[in-house]
N, C-alpha and C. Protein backbone atom coordinates (compact mmCIF):
# COMPACT_ATOMS: atom_id res chain seq x y z
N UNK A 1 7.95 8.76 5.12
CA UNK A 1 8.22 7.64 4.25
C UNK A 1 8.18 8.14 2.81
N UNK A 2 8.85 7.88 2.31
CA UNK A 2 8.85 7.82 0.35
C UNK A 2 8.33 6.95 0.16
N UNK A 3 8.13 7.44 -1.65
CA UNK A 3 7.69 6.43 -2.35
C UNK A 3 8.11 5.27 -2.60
N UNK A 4 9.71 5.43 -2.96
CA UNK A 4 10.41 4.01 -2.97
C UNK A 4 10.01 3.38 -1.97
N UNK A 5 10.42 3.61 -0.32
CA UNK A 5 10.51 2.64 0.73
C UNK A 5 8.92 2.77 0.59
N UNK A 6 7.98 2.90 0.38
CA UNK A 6 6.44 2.43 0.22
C UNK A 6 6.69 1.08 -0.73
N UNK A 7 6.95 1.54 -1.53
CA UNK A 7 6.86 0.31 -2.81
C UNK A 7 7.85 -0.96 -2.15
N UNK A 8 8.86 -0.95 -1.46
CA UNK A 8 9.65 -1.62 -1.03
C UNK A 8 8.72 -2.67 -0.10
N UNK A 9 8.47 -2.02 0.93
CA UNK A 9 7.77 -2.72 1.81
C UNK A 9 6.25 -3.49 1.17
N UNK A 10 6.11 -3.20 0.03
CA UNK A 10 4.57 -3.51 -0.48
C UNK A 10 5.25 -4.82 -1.23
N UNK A 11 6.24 -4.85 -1.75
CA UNK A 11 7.19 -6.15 -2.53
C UNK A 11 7.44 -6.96 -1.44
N UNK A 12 8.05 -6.23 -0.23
CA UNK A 12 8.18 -7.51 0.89
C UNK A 12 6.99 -8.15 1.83
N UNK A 13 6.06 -7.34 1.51
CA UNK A 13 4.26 -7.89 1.89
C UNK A 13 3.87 -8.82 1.08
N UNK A 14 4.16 -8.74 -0.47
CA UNK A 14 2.74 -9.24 -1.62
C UNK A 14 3.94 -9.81 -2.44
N UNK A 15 5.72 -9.71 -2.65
CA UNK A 15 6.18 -10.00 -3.41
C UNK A 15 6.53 -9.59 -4.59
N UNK A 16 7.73 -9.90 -5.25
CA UNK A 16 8.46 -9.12 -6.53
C UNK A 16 7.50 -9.79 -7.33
N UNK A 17 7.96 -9.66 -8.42
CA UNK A 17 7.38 -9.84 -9.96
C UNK A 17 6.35 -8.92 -10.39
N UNK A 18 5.69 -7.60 -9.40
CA UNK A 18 4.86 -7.01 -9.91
C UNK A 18 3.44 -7.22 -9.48
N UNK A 19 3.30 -8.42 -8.97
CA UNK A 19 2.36 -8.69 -7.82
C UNK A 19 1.71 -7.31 -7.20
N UNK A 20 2.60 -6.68 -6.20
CA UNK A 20 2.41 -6.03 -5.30
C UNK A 20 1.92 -4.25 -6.09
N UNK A 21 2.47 -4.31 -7.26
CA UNK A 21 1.52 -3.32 -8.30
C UNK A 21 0.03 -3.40 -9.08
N UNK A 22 0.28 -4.65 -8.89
CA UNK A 22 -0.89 -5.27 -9.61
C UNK A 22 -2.05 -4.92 -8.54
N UNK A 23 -2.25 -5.54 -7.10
CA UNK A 23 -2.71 -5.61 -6.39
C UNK A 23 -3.10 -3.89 -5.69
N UNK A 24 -2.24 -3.02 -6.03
CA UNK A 24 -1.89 -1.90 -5.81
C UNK A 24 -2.67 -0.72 -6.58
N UNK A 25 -3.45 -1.28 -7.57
CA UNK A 25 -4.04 -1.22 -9.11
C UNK A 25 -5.82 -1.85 -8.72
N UNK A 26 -5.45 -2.79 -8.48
CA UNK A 26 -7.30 -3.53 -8.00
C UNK A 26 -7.78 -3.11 -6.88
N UNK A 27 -7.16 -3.34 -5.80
CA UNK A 27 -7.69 -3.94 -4.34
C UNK A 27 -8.61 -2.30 -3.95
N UNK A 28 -9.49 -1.94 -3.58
CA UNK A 28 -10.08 -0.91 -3.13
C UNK A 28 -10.02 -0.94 -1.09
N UNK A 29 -9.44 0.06 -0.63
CA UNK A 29 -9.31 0.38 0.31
C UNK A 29 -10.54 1.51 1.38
N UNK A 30 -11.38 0.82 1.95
CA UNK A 30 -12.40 1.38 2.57
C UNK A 30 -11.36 2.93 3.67
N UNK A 31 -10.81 2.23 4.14
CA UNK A 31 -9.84 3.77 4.66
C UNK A 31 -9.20 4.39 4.02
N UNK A 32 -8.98 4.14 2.73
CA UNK A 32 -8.96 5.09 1.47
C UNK A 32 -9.64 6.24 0.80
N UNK A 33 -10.95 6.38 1.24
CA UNK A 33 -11.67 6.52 0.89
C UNK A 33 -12.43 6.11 -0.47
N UNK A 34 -12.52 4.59 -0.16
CA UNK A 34 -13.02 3.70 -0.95
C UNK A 34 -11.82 3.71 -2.45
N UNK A 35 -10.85 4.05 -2.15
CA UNK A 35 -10.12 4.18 -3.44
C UNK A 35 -8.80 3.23 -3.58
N UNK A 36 -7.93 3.29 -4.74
CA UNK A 36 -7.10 1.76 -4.78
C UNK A 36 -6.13 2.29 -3.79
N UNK A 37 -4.61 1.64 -3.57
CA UNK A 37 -3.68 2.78 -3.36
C UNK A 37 -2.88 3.41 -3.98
N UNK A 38 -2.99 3.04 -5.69
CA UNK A 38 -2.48 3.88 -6.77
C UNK A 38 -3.38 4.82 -6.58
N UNK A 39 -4.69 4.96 -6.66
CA UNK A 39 -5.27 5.84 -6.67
C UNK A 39 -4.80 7.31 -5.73
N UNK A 40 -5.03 6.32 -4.24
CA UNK A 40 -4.68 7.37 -3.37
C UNK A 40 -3.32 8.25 -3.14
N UNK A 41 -2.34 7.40 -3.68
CA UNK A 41 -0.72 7.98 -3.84
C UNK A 41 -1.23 9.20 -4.92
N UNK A 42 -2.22 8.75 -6.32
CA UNK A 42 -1.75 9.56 -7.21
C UNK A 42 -2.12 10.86 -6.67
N UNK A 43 -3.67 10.59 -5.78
CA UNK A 43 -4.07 12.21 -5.34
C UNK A 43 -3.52 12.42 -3.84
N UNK A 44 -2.33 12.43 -3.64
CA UNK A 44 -1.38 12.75 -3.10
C UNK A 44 -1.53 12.91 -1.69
N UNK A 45 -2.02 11.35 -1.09
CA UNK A 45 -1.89 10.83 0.18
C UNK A 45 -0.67 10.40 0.62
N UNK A 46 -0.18 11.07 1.32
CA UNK A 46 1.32 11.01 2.05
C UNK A 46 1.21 8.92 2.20
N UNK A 47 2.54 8.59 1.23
CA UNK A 47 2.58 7.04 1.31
C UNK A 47 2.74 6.60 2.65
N UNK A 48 3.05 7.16 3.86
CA UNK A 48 3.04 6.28 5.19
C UNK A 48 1.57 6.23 5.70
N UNK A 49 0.68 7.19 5.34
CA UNK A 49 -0.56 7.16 5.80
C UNK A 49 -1.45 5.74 4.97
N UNK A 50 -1.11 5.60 3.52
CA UNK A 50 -1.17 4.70 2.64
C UNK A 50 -0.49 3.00 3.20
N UNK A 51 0.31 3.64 3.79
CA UNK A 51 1.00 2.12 4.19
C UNK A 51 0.17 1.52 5.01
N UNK A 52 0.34 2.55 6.51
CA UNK A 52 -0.58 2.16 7.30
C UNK A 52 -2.32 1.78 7.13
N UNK A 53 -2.92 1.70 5.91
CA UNK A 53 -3.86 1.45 5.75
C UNK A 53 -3.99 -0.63 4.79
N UNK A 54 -3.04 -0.17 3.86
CA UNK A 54 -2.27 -1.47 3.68
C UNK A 54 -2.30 -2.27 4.67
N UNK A 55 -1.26 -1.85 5.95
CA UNK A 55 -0.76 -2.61 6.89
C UNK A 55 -1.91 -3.21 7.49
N UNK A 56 -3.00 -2.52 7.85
CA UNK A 56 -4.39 -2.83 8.42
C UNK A 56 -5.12 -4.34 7.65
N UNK A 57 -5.35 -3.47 6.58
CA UNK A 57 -5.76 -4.34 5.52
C UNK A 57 -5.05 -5.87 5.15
N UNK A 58 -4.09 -6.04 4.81
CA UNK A 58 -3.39 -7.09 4.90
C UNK A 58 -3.11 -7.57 6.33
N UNK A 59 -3.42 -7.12 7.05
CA UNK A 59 -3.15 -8.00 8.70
C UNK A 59 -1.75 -8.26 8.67
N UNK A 60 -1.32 -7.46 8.60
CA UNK A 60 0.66 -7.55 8.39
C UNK A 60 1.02 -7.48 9.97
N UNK A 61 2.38 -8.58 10.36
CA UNK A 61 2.51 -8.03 11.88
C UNK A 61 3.03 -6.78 12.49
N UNK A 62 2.82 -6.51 13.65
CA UNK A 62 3.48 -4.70 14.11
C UNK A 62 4.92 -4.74 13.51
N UNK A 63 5.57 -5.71 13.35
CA UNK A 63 6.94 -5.58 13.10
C UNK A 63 7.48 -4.63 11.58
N UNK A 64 6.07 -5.03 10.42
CA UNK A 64 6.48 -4.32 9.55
C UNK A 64 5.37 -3.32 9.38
N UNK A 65 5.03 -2.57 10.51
CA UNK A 65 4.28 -1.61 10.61
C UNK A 65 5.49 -0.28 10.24
């Protein structure tokens, strides 16, 4: 997965307007290792591993797993 289609799917989870950066910026992720997922993208956690932690986290259905 890329970065774009990461960010894509995080807009069709949380929504445009920046929402989904914002949230992307605060929210701390315990399978992150306690870190945001800006954080974890910046120190260069492959974004599908990132998604899938998202996906957890938000209780998103298998469909947009």
């Amino acid at each position: 997965m890329r970065h774009t289609e990461f960010w894509e799917r995080m807009e069709q989870a949380l929504g445009s307007g920046g929402y989904a950066r914002h949230w992307s910026d605060q929210h701390v992720i315990a399978s992150l290792g306690g870190r945001t997922v800006s954080e974890a993208l910046d120190a260069g956690m492959p974004p599908k591993a990132v998604w899938r932690a998202v996906w957890e986290t938000l209780e998103l259905p298998a469909s947009q797993r």
